[in-house]
C-alpha atoms as a PDB file:
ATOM      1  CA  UNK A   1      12.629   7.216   0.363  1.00  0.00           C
ATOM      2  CA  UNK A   2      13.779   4.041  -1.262  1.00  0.00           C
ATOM      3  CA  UNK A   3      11.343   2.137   1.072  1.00  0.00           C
ATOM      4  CA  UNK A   4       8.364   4.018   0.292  1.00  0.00           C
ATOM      5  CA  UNK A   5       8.975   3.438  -3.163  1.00  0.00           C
ATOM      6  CA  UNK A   6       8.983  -0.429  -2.363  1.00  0.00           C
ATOM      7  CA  UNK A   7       5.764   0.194  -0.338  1.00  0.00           C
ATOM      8  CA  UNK A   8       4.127   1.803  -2.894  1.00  0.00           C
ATOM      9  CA  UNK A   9       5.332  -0.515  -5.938  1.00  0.00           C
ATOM     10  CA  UNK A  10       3.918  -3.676  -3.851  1.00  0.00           C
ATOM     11  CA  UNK A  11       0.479  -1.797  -3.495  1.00  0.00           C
ATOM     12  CA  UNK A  12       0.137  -0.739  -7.115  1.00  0.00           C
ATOM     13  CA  UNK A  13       1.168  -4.270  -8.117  1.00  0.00           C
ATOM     14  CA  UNK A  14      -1.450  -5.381  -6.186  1.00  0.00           C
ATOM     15  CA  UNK A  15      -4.118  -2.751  -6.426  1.00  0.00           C
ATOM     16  CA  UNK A  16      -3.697  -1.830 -10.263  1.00  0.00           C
ATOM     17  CA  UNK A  17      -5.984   1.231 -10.921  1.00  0.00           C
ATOM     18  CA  UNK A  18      -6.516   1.888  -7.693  1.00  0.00           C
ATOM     19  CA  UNK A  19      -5.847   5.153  -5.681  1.00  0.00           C
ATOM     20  CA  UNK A  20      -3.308   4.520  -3.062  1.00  0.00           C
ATOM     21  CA  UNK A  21      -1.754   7.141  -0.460  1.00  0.00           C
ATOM     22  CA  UNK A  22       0.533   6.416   1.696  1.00  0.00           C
ATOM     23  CA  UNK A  23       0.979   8.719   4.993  1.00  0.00           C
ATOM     24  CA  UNK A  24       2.547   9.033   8.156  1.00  0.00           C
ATOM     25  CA  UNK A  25       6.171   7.669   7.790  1.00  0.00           C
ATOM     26  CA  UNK A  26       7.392   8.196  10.941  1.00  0.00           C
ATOM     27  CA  UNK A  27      10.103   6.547  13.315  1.00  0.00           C
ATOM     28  CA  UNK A  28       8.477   5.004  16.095  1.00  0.00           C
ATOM     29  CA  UNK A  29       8.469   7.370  19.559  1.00  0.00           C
ATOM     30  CA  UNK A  30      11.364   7.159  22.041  1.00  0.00           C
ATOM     31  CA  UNK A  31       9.461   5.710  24.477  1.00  0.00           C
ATOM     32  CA  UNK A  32       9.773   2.580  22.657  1.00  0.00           C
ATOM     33  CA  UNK A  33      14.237   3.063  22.314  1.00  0.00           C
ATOM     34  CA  UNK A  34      15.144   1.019  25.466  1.00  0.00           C
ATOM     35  CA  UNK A  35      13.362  -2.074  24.173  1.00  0.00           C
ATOM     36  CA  UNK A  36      15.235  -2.220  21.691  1.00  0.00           C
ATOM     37  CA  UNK A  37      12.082  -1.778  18.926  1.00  0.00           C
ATOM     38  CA  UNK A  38      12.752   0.317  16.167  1.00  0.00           C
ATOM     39  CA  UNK A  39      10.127   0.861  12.694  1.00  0.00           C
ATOM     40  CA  UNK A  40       8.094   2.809  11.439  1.00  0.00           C
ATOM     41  CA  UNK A  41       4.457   3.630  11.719  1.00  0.00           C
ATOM     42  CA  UNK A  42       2.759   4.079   8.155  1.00  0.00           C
ATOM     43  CA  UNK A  43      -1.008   4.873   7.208  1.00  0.00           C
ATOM     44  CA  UNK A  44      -2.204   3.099   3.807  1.00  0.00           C
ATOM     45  CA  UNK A  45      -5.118   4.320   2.025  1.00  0.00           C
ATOM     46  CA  UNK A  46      -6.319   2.644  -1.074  1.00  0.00           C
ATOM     47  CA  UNK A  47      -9.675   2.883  -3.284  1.00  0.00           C
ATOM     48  CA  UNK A  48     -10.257  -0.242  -4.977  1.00  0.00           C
ATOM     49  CA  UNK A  49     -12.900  -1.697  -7.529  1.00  0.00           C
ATOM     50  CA  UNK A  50     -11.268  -4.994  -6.170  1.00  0.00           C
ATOM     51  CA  UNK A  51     -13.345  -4.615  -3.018  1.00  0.00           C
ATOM     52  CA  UNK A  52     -16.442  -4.828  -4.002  1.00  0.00           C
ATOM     53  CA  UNK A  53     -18.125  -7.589  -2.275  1.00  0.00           C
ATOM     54  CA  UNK A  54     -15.315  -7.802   0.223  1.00  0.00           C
ATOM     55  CA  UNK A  55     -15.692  -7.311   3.949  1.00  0.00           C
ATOM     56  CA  UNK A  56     -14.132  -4.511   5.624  1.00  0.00           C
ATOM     57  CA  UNK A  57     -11.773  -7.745   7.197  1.00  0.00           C
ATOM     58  CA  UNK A  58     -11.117  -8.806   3.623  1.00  0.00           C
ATOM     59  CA  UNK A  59     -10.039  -5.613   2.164  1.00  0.00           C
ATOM     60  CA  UNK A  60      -7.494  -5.277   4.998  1.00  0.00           C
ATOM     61  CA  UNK A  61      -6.270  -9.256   4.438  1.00  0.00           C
ATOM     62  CA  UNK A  62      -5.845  -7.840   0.793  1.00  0.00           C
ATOM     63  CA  UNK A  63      -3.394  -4.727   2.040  1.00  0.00           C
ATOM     64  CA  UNK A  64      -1.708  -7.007   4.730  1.00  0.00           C
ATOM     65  CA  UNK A  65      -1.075  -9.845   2.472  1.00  0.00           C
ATOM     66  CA  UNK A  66       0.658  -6.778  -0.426  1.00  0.00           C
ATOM     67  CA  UNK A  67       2.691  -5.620   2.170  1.00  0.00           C
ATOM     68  CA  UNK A  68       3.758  -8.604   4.516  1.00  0.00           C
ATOM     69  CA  UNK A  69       7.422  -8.790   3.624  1.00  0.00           C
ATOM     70  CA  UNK A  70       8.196  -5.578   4.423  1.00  0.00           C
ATOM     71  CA  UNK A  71       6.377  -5.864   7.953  1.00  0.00           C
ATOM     72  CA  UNK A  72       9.362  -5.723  10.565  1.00  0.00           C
ATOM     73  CA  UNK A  73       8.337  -9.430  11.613  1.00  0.00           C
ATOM     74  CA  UNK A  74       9.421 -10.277   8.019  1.00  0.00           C
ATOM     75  CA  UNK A  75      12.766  -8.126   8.459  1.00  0.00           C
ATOM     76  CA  UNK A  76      10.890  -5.362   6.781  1.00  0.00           C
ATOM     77  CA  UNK A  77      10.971  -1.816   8.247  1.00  0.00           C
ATOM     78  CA  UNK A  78       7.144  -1.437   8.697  1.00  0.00           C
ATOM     79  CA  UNK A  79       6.195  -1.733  12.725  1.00  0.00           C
ATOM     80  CA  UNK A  80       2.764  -0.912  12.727  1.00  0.00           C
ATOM     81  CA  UNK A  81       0.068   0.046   9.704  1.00  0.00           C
ATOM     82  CA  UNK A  82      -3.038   1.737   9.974  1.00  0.00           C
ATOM     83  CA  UNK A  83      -5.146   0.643   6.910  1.00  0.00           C
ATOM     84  CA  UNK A  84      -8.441   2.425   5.094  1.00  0.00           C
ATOM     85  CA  UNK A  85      -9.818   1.192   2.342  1.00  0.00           C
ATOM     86  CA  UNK A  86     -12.804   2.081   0.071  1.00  0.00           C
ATOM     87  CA  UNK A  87     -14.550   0.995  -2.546  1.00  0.00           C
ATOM     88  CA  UNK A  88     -13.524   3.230  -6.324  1.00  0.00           C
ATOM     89  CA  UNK A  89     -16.631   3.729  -8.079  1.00  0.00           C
END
């Protein structure tokens, strides 16, 4: 729990106002185990006035760049992300 409290603290940081949820923590599938991966697989969604005027590609720079230290290539515990974003009217 302690990491999706650190997820979630980076996105409201970044993405004040905003409506953020944050689904899908899950370990990733044993097919993966004898390569040694390990992570988790976590869906972001967040509704932004911060992307208006912002590309699709943008808005999901904007989510990476929040979260990138606690991507597993930055010794964080996220594996993969799967990212939706929309603009708050």
């Amino acid at each position: 729990m302690a990491k999706l409290n650190n997820l979630k603290i980076k996105l409201d940081d970044r993405f004040p106002d905003s409506q953020i949820m944050i689904n899908g923590l899950s370990d990733l599938p044993e097919h993966y185990a004898p390569t040694g991966r390990s992570g988790s697989h976590i869906e972001i969604n967040v509704k932004s006035r911060l992307f208006k005027d912002k590309s699709l590609l943008d808005q999901h720079k904007m989510i990476h760049e929040a979260i990138e230290e606690l991507m597993q290539m930055n010794g964080g515990f996220i594996h993969a992300v799967t990212i939706k974003t929309s603009l708050k009217i």
